[in-house]
Protein backbone atom coordinates (compact mmCIF):
# COMPACT_ATOMS: atom_id res chain seq x y z
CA UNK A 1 -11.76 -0.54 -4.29
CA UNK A 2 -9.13 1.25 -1.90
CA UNK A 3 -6.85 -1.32 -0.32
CA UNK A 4 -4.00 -1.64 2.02
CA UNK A 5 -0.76 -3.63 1.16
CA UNK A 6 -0.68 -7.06 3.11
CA UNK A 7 0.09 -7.85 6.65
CA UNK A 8 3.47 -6.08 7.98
CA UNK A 9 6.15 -8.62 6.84
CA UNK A 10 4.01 -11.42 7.38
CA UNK A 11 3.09 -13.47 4.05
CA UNK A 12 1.48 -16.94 5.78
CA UNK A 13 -1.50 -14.80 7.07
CA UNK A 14 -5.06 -16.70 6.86
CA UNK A 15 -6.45 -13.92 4.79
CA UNK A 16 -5.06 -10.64 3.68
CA UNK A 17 -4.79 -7.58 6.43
CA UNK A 18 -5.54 -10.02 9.27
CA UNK A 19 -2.15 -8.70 11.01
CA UNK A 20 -2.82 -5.32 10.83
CA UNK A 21 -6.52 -5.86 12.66
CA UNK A 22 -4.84 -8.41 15.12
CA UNK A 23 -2.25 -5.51 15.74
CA UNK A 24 -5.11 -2.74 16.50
CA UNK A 25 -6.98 -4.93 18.44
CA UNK A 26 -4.30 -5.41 20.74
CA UNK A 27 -3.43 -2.14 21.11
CA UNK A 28 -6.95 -1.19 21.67
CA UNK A 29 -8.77 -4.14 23.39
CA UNK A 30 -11.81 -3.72 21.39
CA UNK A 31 -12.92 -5.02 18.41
CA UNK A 32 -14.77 -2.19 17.02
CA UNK A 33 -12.54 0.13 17.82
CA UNK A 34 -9.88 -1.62 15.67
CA UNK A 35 -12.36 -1.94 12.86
CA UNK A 36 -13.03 1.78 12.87
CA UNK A 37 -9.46 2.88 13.13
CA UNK A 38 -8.42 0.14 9.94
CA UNK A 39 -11.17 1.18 8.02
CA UNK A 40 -10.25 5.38 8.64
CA UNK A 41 -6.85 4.65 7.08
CA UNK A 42 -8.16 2.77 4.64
CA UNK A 43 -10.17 6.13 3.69
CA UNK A 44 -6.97 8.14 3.66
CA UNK A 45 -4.75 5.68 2.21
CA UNK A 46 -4.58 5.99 -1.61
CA UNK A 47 -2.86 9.79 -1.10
CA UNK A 48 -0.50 9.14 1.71
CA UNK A 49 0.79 5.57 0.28
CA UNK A 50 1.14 6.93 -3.52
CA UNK A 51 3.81 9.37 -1.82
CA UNK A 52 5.40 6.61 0.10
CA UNK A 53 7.82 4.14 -2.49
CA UNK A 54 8.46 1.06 -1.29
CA UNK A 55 6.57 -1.79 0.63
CA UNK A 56 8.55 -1.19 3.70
CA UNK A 57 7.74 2.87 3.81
CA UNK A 58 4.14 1.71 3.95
CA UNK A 59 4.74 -0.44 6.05
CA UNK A 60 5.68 2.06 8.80
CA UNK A 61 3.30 4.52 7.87
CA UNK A 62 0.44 1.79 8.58
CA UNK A 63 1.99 1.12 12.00
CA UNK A 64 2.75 4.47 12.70
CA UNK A 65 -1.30 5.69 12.09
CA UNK A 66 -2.25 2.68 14.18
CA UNK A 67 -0.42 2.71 16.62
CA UNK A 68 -1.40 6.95 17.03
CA UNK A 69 -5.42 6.26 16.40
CA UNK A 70 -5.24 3.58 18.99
CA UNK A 71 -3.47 5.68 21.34
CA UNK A 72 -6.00 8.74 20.77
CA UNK A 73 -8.68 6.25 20.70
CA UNK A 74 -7.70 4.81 24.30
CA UNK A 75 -6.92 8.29 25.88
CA UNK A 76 -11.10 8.19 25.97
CA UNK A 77 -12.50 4.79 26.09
CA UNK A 78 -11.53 1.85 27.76
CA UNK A 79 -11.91 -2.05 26.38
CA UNK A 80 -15.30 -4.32 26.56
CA UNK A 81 -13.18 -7.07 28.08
CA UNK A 82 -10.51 -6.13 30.60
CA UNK A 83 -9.74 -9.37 31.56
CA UNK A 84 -9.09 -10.67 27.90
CA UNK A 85 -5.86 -10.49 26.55
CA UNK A 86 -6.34 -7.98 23.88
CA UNK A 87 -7.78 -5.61 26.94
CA UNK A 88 -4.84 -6.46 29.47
CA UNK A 89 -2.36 -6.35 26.44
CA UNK A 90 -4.11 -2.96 25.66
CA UNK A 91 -3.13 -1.79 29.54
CA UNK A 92 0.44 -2.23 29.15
CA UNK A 93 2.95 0.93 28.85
CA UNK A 94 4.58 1.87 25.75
CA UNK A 95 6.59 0.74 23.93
CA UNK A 96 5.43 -2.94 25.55
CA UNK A 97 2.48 -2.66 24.71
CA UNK A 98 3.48 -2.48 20.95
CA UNK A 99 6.48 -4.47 20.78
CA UNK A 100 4.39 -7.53 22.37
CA UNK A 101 1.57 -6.87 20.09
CA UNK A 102 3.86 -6.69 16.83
CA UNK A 103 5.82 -9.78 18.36
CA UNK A 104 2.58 -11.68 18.11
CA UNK A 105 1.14 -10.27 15.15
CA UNK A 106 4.13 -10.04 12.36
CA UNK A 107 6.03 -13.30 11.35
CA UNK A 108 9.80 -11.56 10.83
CA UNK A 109 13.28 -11.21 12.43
CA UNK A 110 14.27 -9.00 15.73
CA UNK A 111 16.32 -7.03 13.48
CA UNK A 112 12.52 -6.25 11.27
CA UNK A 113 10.49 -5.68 14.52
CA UNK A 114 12.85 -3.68 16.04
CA UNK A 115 13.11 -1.28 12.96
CA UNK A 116 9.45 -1.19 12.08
CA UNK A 117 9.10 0.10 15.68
CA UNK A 118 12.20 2.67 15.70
CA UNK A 119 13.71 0.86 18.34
CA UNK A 120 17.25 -0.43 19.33
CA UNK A 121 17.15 -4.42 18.89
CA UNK A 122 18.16 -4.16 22.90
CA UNK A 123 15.22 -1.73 23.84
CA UNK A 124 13.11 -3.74 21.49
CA UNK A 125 13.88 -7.30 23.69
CA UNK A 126 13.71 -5.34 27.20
CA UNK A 127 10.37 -4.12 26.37
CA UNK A 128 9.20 -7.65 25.32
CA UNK A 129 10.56 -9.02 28.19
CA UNK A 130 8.41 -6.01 30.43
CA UNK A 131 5.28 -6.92 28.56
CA UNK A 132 5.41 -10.95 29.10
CA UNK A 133 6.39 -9.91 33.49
CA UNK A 134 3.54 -8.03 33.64
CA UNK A 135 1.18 -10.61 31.57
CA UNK A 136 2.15 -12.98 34.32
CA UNK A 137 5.01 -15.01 32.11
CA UNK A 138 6.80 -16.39 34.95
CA UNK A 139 8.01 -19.32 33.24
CA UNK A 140 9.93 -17.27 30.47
CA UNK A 141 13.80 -16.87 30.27
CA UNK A 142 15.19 -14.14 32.40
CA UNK A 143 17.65 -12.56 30.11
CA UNK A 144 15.51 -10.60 27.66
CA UNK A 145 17.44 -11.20 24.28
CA UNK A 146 17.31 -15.41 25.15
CA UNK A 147 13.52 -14.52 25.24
CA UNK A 148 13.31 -13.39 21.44
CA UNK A 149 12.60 -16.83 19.70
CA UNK A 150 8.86 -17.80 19.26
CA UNK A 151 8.39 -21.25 21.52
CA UNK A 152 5.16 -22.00 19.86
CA UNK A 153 6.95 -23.01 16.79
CA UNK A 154 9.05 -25.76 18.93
CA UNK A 155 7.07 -28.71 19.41
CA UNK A 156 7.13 -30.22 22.97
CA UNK A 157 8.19 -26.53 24.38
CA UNK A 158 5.57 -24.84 26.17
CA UNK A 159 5.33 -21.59 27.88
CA UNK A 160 3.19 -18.68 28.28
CA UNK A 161 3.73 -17.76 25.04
CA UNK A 162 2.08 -20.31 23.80
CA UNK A 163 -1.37 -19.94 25.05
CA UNK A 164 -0.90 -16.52 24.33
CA UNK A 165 0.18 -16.93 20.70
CA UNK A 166 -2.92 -19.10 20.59
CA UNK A 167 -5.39 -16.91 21.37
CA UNK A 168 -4.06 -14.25 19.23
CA UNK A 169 -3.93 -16.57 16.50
CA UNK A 170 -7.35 -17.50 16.81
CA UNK A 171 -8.74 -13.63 16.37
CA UNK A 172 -10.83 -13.62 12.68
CA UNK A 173 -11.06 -10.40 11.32
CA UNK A 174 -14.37 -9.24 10.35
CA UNK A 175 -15.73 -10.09 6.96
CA UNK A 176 -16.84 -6.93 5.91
CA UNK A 177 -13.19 -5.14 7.02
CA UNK A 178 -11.73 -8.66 5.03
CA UNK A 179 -13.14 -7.50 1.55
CA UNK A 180 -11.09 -4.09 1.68
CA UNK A 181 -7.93 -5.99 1.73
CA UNK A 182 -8.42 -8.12 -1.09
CA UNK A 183 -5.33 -7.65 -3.25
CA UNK A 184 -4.72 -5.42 -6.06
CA UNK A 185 -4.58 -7.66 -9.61
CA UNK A 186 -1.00 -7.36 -10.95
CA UNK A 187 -0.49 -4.76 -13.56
CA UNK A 188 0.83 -5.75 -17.17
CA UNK A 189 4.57 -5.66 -17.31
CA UNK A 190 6.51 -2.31 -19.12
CA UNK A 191 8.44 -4.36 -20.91
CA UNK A 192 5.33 -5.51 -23.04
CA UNK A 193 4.27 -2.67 -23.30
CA UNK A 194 7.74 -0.55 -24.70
CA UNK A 195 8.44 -3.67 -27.35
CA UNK A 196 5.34 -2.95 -29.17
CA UNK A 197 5.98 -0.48 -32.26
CA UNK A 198 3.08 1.85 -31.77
CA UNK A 199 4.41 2.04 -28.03
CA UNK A 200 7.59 4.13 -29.15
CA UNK A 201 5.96 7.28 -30.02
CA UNK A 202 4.13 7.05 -27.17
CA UNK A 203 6.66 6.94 -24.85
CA UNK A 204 8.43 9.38 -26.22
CA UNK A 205 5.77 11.58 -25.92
CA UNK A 206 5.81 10.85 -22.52
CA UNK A 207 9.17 11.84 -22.16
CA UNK A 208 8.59 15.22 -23.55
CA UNK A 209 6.02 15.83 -21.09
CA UNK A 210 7.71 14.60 -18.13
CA UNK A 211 10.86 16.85 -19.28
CA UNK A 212 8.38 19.87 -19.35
CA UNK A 213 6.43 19.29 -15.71
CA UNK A 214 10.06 18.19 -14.35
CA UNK A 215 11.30 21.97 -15.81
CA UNK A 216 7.75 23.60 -14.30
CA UNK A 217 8.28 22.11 -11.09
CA UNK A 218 11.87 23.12 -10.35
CA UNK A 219 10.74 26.80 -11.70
CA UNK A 220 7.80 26.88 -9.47
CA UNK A 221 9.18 24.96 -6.42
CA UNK A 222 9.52 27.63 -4.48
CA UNK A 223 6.29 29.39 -4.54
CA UNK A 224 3.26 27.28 -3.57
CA UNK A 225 0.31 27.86 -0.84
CA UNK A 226 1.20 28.71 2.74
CA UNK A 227 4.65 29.67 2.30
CA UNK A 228 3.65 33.45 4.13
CA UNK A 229 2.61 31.90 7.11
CA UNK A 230 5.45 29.02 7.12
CA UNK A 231 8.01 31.82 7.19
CA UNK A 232 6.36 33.75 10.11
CA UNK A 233 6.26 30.43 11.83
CA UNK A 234 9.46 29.76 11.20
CA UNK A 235 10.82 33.47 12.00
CA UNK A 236 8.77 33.11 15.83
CA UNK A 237 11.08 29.81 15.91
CA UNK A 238 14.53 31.43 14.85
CA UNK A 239 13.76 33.87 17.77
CA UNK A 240 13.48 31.52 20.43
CA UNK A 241 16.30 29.95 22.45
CA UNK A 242 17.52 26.41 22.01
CA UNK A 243 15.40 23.70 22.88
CA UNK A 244 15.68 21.19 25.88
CA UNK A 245 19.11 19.52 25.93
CA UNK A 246 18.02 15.95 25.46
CA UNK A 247 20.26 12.61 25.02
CA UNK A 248 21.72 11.98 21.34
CA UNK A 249 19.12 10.24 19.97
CA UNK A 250 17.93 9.58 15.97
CA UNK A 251 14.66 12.45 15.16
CA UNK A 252 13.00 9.77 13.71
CA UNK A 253 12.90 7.99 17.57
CA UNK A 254 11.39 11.21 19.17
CA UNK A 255 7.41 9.87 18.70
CA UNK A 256 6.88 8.13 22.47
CA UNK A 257 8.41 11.09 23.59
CA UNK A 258 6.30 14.27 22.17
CA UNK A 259 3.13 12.05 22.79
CA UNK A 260 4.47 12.00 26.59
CA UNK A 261 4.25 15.92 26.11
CA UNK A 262 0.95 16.34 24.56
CA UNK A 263 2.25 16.15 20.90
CA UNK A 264 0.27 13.72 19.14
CA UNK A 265 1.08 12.18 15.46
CA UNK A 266 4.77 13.42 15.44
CA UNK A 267 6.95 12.03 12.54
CA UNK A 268 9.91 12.85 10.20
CA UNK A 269 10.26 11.96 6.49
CA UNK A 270 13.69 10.03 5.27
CA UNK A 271 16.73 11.21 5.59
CA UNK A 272 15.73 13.34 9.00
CA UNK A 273 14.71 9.70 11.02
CA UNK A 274 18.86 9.14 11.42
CA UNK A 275 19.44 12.62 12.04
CA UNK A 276 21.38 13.20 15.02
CA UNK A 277 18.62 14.45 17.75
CA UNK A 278 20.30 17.13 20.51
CA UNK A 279 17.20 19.06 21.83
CA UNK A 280 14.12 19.25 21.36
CA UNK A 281 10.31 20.96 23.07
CA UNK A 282 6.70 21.74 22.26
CA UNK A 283 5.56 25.21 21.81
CA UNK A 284 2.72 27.26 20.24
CA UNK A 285 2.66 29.68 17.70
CA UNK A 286 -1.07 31.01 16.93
CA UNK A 287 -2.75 28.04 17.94
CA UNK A 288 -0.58 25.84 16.33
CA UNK A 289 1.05 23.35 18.35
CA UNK A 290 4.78 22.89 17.18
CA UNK A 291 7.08 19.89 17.95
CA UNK A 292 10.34 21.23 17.15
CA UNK A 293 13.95 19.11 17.26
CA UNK A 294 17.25 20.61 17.15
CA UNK A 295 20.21 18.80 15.17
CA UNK A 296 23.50 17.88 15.70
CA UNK A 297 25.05 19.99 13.43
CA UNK A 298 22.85 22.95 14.25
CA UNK A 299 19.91 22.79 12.24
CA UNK A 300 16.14 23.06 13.60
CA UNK A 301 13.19 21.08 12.75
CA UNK A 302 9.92 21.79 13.15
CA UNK A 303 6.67 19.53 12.52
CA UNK A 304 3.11 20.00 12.96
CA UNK A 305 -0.29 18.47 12.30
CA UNK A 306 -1.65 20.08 8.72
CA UNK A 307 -5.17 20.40 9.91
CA UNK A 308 -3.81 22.65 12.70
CA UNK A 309 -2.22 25.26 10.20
CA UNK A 310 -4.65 27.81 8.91
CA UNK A 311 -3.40 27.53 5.25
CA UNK A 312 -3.60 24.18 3.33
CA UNK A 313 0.13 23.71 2.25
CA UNK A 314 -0.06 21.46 -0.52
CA UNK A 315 1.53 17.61 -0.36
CA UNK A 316 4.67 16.77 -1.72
CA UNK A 317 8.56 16.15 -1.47
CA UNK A 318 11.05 18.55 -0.07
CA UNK A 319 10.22 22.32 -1.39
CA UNK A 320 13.63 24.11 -1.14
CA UNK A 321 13.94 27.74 -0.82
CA UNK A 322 15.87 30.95 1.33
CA UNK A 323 14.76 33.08 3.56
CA UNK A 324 17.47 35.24 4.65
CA UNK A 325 19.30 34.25 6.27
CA UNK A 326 18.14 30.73 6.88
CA UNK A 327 17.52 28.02 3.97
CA UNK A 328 14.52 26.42 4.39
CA UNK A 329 13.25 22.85 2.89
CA UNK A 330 9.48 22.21 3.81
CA UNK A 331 7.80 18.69 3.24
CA UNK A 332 4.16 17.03 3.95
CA UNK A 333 1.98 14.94 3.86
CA UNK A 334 -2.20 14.81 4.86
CA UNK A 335 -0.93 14.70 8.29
CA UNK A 336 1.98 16.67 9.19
CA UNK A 337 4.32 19.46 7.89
CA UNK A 338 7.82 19.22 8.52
CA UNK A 339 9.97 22.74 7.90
CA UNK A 340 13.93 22.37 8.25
CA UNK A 341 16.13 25.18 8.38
CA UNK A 342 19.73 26.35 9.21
CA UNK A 343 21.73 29.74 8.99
CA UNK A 344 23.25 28.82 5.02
CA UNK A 345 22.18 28.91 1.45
CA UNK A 346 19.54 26.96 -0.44
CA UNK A 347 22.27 24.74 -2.21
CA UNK A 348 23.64 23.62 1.46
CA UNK A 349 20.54 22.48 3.10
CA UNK A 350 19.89 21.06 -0.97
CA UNK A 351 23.21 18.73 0.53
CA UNK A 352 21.98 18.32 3.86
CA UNK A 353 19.27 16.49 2.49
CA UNK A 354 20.81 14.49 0.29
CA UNK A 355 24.15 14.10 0.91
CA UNK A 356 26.64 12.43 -1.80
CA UNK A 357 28.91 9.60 -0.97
């Protein structure tokens, strides 16, 4: 059975997942709609989270779809219950409207929250601090930062939080949605595995393989499906000026804004999320809606939803290759297609993406 890892950075949950439906509730105000959007990315989960190492990559990803299916999902419907809190938590502006629901839903530091959300530990505690004003917290610190610690773990201390807290605490996930979380039994540990004799040959078998498809892949890298059309699309954006002169800013921080601008599901894969933002727009090339981000240091970006393009380009990590007189490096996933490129060679933009000490 396809499941989820647990609840973002929250261990003490009743049951497994329970966050994450907590967190999609809020941001939806309806129950069903926060089943259907849990149990969508629980569909598509297997492929995107197999590319993703790492519990805290998945992490995001998770957030990031539901935070973008709730958003789509809200842009149409509005909540059974307006007067609840999930439907008058569901009314608040972004990024309140996350930040209180995450606050509320994830056990974890300000320094956890505020990364999870790709925002500054200051804009993180302002927006909190926006959310619990408009809730009606009147009784809550003024100073946004002195705001930050959870009051319902203090006994005697009592403030709107609490109630709130309460309530949100009190929100059972359904038991159907439960059984797809159920955790994944452990697998058995490599290290059995190598010390046993007959293991050896195996393994080294293995190796030989590996050292063949690593060999196949760097060969091939550069040739895969939709590379025709990437170039035009990425020729119609060398031709055009420089974006919109925007505020320094990380790429990776750029989501709340193209959704502002009719870009929905906009996202960058490591290293571009530090990347030093300088411009950016949304324009059209054959239907295809493009989100594109200029650098710092003079390199464009471009991203766009994969079911827009009309070829299928193929999942995977960075495919580096040059187009004169631009290098290119492409990446994807199900959802997007990111295409990076500069005036340079292939080996430069190689560096720009990973960069040695």
């Amino acid at each position: 059975m396809d499941t989820l890892p647990s609840s973002p950075l929250q261990d003490a949950a009743p049951e497994p997942g329970v966050a994450w439906y907590r967190f999609a509730f809020l941001l939806t105000g309806d129950e069903s709609a926060a089943s259907a959007i849990l149990e969508k990315i629980i569909e598509d989960a297997p492929d995107e989270l197999a590319q993703l190492r790492g519990h805290e990559r998945q992490n995001r990803w998770l957030l990031r779809q539901i935070r973008t299916q709730a958003h789509q999902w809200r842009s149409g419907h509005s909540p059974v219950d307006a007067g609840s809190l999930p439907g008058r938590v569901s009314a608040l502006p972004e990024p309140a409207r996350s930040v209180f629901a995450l606050f509320h839903c994830a056990d974890a530091s300000l320094e956890e929250l505020s990364e999870c959300l790709a925002l500054p530990q200051a804009a993180f505690a302002k927006a909190l601090a926006k959310a619990r004003q408009e809730l009606g917290g009147t009784d809550l610190p003024e100073d946004a930062l002195l705001s930050l610690h959870r009051p319902w773990r203090d006994a005697g201390e009592e403030t709107a939080d609490c109630p709130w807290h309460a309530e949100i605490e009190a929100i059972a996930m359904p038991s159907e949605l439960a059984l797809l979380f159920q955790a994944e039994p452990s697998a058995p540990g490599l290290r059995a595995f190598l010390f046993k004799p007959a293991s050896f040959a195996i393994a080294l078998a293995m190796i030989v393989v590996i050292g063949t498809l690593i060999y196949l892949v760097q060969t091939n890298a550069e040739n895969f499906a939709g590379r025709e059309a990437l170039e035009a699309l990425i020729q119609t954006g060398a031709k055009r000026t420089n974006p919109t002169a925007i505020p320094p800013t990380e790429a990776g921080k750029l989501d709340d804004w193209f959704v502002l601008n009719g870009f929905e599901g906009y996202a960058v894969p490591p290293p571009l999320d530090k990347a030093q933002a300088v411009g950016s727009r949304v324009w059209t090339h054959e239907g295809v809606a493009v989100a594109e981000v200029a650098l710092a240091d003079g390199a464009r970006l471009l991203v766009f939803r994969a079911a827009d393009f009309k070829e299928r380009v193929e999942p995977g990590d960075w495919r580096v290759f040059q187009r004169k007189p631009y290098a290119v490096a492409v990446w994807s996933d199900r959802d997007t297609v990111c295409a990076l490129f500069f005036k340079g060679k292939k080996k430069e933009i190689a560096q720009f993406l990973h960069p040695k000490p």
